[in-house]
Protein backbone atom coordinates (compact mmCIF):
# COMPACT_ATOMS: atom_id res chain seq x y z
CA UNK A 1 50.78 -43.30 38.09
CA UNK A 2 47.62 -44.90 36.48
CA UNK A 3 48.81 -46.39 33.24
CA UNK A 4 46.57 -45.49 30.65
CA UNK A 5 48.36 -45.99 27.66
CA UNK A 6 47.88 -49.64 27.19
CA UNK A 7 50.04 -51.10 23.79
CA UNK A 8 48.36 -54.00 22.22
CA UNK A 9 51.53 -55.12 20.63
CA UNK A 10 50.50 -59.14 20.75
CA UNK A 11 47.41 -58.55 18.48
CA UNK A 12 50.91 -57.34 15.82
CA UNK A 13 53.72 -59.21 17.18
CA UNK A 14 51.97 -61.93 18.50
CA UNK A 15 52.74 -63.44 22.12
CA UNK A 16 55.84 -62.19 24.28
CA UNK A 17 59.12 -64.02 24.02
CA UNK A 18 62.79 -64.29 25.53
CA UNK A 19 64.99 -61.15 24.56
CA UNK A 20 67.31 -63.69 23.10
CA UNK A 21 64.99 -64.35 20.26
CA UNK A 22 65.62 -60.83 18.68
CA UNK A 23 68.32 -59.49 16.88
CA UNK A 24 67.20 -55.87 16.89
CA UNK A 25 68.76 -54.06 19.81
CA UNK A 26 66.91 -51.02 21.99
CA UNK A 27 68.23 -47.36 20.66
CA UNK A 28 68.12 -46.52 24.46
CA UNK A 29 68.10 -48.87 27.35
CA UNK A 30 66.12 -47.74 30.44
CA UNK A 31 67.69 -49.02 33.70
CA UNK A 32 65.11 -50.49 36.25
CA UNK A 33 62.09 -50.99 33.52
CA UNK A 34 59.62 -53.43 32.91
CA UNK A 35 60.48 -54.82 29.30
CA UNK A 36 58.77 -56.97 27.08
CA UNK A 37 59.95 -58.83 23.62
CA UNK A 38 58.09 -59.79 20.51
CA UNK A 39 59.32 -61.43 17.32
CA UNK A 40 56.85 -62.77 14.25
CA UNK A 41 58.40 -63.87 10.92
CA UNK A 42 61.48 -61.44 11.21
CA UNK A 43 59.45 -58.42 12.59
CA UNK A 44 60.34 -57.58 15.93
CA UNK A 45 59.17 -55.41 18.71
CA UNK A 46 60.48 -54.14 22.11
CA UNK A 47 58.70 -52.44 24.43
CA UNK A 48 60.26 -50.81 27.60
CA UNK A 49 57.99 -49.27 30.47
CA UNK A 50 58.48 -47.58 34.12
CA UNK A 51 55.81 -46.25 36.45
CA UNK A 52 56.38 -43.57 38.12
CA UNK A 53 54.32 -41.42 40.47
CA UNK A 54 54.30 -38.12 38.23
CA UNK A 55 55.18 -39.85 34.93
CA UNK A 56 54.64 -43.01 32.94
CA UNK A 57 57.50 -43.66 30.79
CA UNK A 58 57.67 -45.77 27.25
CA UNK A 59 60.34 -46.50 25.14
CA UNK A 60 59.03 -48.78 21.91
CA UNK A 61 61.36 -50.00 19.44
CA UNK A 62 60.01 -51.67 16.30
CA UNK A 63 61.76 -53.80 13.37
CA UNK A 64 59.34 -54.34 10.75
CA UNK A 65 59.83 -56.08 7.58
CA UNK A 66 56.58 -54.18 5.74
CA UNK A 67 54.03 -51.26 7.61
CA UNK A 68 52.59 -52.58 10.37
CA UNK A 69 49.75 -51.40 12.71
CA UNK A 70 50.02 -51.60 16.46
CA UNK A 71 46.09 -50.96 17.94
CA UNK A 72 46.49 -49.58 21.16
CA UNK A 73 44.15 -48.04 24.36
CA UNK A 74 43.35 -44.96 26.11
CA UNK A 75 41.29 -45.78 29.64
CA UNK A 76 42.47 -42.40 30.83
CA UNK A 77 42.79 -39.07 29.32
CA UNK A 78 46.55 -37.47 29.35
CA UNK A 79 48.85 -35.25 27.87
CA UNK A 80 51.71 -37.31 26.10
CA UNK A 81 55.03 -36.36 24.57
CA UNK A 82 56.03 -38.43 22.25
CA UNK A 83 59.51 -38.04 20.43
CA UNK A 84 60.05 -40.18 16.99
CA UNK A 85 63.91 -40.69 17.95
CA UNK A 86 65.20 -42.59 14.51
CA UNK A 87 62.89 -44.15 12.03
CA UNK A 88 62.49 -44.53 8.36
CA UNK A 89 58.86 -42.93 8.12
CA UNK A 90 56.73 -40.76 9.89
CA UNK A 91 54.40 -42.60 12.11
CA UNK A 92 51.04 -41.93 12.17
CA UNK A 93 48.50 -41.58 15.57
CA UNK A 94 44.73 -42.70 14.78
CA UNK A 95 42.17 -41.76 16.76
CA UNK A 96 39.38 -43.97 15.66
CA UNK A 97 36.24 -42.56 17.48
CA UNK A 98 37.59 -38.63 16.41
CA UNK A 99 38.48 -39.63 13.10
CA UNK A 100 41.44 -37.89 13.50
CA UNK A 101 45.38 -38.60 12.29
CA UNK A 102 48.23 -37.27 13.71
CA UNK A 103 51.50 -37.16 12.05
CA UNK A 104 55.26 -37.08 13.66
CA UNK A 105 58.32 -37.11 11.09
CA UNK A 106 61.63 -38.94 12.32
CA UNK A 107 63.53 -36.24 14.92
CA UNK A 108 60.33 -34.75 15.86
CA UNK A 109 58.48 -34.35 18.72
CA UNK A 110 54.99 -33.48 19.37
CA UNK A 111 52.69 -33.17 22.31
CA UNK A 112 48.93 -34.96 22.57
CA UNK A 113 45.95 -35.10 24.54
CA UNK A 114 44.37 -38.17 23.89
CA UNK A 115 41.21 -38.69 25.79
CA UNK A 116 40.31 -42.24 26.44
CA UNK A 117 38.92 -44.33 23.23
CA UNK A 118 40.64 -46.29 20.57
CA UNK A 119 44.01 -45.84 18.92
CA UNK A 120 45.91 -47.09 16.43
CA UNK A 121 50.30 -46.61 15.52
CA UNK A 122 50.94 -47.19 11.85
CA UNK A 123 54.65 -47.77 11.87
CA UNK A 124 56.94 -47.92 8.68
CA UNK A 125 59.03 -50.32 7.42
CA UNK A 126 62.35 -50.69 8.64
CA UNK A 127 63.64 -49.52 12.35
CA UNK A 128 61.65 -46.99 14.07
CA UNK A 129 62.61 -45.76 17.87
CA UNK A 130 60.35 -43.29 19.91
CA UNK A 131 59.78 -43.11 23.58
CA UNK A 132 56.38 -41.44 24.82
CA UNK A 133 55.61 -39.86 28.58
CA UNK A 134 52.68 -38.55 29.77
CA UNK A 135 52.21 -36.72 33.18
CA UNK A 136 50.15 -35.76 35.85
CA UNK A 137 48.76 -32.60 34.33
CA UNK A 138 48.71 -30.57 38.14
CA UNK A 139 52.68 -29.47 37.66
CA UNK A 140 50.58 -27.25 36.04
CA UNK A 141 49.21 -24.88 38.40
CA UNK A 142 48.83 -21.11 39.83
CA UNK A 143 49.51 -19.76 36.42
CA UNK A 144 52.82 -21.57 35.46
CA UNK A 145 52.16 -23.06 32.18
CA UNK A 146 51.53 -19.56 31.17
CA UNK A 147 54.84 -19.36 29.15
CA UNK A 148 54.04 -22.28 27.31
CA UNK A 149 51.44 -20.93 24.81
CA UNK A 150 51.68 -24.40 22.46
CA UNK A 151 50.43 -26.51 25.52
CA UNK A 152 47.30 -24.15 26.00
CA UNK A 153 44.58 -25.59 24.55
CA UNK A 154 45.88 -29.43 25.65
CA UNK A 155 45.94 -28.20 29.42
CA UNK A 156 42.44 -27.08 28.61
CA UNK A 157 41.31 -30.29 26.91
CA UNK A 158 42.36 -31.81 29.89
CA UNK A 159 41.27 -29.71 32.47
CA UNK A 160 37.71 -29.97 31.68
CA UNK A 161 37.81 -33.55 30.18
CA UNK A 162 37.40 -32.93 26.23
CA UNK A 163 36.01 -36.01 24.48
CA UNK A 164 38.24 -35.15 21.38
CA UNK A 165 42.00 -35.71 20.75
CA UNK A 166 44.27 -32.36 20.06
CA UNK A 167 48.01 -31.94 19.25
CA UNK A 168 50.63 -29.22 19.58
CA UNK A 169 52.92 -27.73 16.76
CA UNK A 170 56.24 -30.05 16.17
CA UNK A 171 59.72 -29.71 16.80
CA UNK A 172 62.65 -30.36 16.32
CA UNK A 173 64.20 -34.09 18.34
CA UNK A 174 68.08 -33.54 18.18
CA UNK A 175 71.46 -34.48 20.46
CA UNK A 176 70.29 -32.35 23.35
CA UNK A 177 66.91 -34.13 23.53
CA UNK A 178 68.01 -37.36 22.82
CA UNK A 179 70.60 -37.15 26.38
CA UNK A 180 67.60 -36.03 28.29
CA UNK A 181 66.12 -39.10 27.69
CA UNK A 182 69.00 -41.12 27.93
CA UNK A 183 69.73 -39.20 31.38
CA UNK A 184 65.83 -39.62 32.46
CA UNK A 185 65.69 -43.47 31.77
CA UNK A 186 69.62 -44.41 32.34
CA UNK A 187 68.84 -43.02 36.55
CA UNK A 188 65.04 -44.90 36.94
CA UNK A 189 65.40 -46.29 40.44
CA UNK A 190 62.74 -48.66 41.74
CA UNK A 191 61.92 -48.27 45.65
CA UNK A 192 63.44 -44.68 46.22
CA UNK A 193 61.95 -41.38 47.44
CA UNK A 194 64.68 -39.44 45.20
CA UNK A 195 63.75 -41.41 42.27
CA UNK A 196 60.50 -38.99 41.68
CA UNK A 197 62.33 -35.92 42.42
CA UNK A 198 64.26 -37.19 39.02
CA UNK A 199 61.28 -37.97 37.22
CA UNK A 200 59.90 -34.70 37.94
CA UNK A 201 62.86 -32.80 37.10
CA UNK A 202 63.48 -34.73 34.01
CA UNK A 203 59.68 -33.71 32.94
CA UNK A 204 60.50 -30.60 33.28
CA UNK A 205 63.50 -30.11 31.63
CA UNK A 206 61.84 -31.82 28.71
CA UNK A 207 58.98 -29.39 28.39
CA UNK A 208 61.61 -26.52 28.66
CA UNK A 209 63.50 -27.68 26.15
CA UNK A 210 60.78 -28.66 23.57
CA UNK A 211 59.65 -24.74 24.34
CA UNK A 212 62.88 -23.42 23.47
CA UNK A 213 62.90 -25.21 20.35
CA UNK A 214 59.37 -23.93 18.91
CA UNK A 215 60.56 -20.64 19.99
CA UNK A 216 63.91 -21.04 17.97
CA UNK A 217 61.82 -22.37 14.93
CA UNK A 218 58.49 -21.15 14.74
CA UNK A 219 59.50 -17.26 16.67
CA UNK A 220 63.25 -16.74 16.48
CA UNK A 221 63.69 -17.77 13.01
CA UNK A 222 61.73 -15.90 10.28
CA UNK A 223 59.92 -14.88 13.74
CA UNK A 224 56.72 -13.82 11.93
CA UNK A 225 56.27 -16.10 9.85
CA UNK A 226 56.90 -19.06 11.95
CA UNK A 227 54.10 -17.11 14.29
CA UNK A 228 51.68 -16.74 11.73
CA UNK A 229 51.81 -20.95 11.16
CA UNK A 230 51.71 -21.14 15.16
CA UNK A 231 48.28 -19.04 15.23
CA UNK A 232 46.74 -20.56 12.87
CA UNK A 233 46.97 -23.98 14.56
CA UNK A 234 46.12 -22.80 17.44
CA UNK A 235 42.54 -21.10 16.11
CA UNK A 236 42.06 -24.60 14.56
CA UNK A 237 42.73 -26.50 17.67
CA UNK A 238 40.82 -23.68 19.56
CA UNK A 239 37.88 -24.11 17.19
CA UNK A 240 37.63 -27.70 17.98
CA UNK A 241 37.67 -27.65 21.18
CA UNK A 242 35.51 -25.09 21.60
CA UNK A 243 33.70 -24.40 18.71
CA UNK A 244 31.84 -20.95 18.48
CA UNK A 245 32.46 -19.97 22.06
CA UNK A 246 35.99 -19.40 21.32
CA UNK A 247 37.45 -16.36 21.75
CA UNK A 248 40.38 -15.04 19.66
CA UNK A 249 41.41 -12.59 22.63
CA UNK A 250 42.54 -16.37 24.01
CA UNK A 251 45.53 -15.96 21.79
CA UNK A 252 47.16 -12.76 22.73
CA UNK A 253 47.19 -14.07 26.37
CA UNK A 254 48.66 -17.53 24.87
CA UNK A 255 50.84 -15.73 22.75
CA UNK A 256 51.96 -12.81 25.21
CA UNK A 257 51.55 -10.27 22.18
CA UNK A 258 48.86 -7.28 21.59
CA UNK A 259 46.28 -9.08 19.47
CA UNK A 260 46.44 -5.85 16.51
CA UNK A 261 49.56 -7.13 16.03
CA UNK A 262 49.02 -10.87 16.01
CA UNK A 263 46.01 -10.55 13.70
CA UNK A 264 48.52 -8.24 11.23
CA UNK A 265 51.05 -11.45 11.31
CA UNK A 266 48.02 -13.68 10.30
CA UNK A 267 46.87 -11.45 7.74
CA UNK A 268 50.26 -10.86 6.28
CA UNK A 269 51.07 -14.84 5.53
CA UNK A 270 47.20 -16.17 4.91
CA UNK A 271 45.78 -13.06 3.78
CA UNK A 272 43.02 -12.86 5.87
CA UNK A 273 42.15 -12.23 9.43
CA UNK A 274 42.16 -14.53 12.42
CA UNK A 275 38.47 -14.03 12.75
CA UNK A 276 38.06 -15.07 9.20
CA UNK A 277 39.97 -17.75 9.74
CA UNK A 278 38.14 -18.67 12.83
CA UNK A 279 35.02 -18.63 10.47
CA UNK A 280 36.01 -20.30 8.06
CA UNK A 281 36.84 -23.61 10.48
CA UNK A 282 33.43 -23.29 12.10
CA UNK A 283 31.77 -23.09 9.24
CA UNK A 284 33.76 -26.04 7.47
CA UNK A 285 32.49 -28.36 10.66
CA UNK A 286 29.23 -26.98 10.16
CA UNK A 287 28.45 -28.11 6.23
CA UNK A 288 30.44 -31.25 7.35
CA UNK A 289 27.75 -32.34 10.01
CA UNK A 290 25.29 -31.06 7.84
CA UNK A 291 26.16 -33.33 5.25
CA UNK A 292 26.64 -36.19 6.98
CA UNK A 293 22.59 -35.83 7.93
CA UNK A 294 22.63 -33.71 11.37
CA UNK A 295 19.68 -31.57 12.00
CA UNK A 296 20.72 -27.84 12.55
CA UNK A 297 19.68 -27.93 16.01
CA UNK A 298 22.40 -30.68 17.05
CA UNK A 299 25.19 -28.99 14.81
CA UNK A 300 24.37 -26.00 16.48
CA UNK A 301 25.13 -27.58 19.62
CA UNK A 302 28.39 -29.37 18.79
CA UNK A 303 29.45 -26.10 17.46
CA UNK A 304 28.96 -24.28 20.27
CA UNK A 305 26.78 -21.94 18.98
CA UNK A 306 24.69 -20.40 22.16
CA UNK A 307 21.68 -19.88 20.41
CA UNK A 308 20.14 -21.81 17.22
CA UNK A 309 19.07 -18.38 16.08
CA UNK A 310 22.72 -17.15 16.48
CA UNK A 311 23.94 -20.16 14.41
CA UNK A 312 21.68 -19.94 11.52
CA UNK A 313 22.37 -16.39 10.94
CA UNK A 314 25.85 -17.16 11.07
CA UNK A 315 25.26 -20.20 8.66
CA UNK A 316 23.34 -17.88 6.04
CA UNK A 317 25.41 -15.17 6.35
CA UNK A 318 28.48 -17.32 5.21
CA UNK A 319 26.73 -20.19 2.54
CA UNK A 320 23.89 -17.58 1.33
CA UNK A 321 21.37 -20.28 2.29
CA UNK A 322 19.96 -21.90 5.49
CA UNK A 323 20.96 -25.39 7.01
CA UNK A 324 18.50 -27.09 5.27
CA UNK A 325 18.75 -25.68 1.89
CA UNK A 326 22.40 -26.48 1.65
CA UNK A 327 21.64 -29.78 2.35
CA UNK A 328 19.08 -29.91 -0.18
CA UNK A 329 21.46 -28.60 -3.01
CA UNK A 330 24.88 -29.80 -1.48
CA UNK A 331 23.82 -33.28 0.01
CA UNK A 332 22.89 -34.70 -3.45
């Protein structure tokens, strides 16, 4: 598999070096990998890697004596799981050109499409140990991802090639996920037909398991509640990705539930409706691109509005004044 997820751990840890330079050791050792060792003034870095046809696989271990900032590159746009293992801190995922920051506390997990562009890891200080996978998206096919409603709108992204980053609800990293891992990178085998079949069964397995823990902590436990959160990130990842266009029907297919009820849920815990909701995000990246000196007819567009008519309406109906008003009075 293309690897597109390219670490620039030198411009940090400056050039490679013998493993014997470093005391920190790897929290899991991948048989078979390509590995790579850094070490600057007591901060230390090790990087394990194997490409495989369905998967890439990463397992990055830091030691870092203050926060540090590994810059790294997307030249192809992919779904990746990332787990935060054991660390300090959360870590934090930039996306420079989105202007977008993605969060994952120690023994969580979260999924990402990151589209190709410029990234940046902020790491804590101390010990932090994650491992990261991304896939080729076509296991997903005829219909199959359909019970995965937190992956929806990331298969979409990548289907049709969406310039801007998304990420799924977290959850929970624990013993169970950690001996996947182990079991996925302790049986790598370089040069054999079988070794994919592992890969592949490994992936899924993964994405099974990260399913039945959202459903365990965002459904099973304080089940409405948990769904209420769930639906609201989606509408805001829904919203943009798609921007006006979006429908909320979407969700009660994601969600396998009758949408009555699902908006009731949303109403219950936020007080207001989805569509409100949904509303309330458009119009929030509406006065945002407004602001920043965008004539309505482009914000319009990035909003998915279909017609400029359509979005002005919708704009005056919500702020009590048109686009350019509002920037008049709110620009200032």
């Amino acid at each position: 598999m293309l690897k597109s997820l390219q670490l620039q751990l030198d411009a940090t840890f400056g050039t490679a070096v013998e493993a014997h330079h470093l005391t920190m050791k790897s929290l899991i050792v991948m048989k078979n990998g390509n590995n790579q060792h850094y070490e600057r003034a007591q901060s230390e870095a090790i990087l394990q890697e194997f490409d495989g046809l369905l998967a890439f696989i990463n397992l990055l271990d830091v030691k870092s004596t203050d926060k540090c900032i590994i810059p790294f590159k997307i030249i192809k746009s992919d779904i990746h799981l990332i787990h935060l293992l054991k660390s300090t801190g959360s870590i934090l995922i930039k996306d420079l050109q989105g202007n977008k920051t993605y969060t994952i506390n120690p023994l969580r997990g979260r999924y990402i499409y990151l589209p190709a562009g410029l990234y940046e890891l902020h790491i804590p200080k101390g010990q932090s140990h994650l491992s990261n996978l991304y896939f080729r998206c076509k296991i997903f096919r005829d219909g199959n991802e359909r019970p995965f409603h937190f992956l929806h709108p990331l298969i979409e992204a990548h289907r049709s090639q969406i310039i801007y980053s998304c990420v799924s609800i977290d959850f929970e990293v624990g013993t169970r996920t950690r001996a996947h891992i182990k079991h996925l990178v302790n049986n790598l085998k370089k040069g054999k037909l079988e070794n994919e079949e592992h890969i592949f069964t490994a992936v899924k397995e993964l994405i099974r398991l990260s399913s039945e823990k959202i459903f365990n902590e965002y459904e099973r436990v304080d089940g409405h509640e948990k769904t209420a959160l769930a639906l609201h990130d989606s509408i805001r990842t829904y919203c943009e990705l798609e921007g006006h266009s979006f429908t909320l029907t979407k969700l009660a297919e994601d969600f396998g539930a009758n949408f009555r009820n699902l908006n009731k849920i949303h109403f219950k815990y936020f007080n207001k409706t989805m569509q409100q909701y949904k509303n309330e995000v458009i119009l929030k990246q509406a006065t945002d691109l407004i602001l920043a000196g965008n004539p309505s007819s482009n914000v319009s567009d990035t909003c998915n509005f279909k017609h400029r008519e359509t979005f002005n309406h919708f704009f005056y109906r919500h702020t009590g004044m048109s686009p350019t008003e509002y920037f008049k009075t709110q620009g200032k």
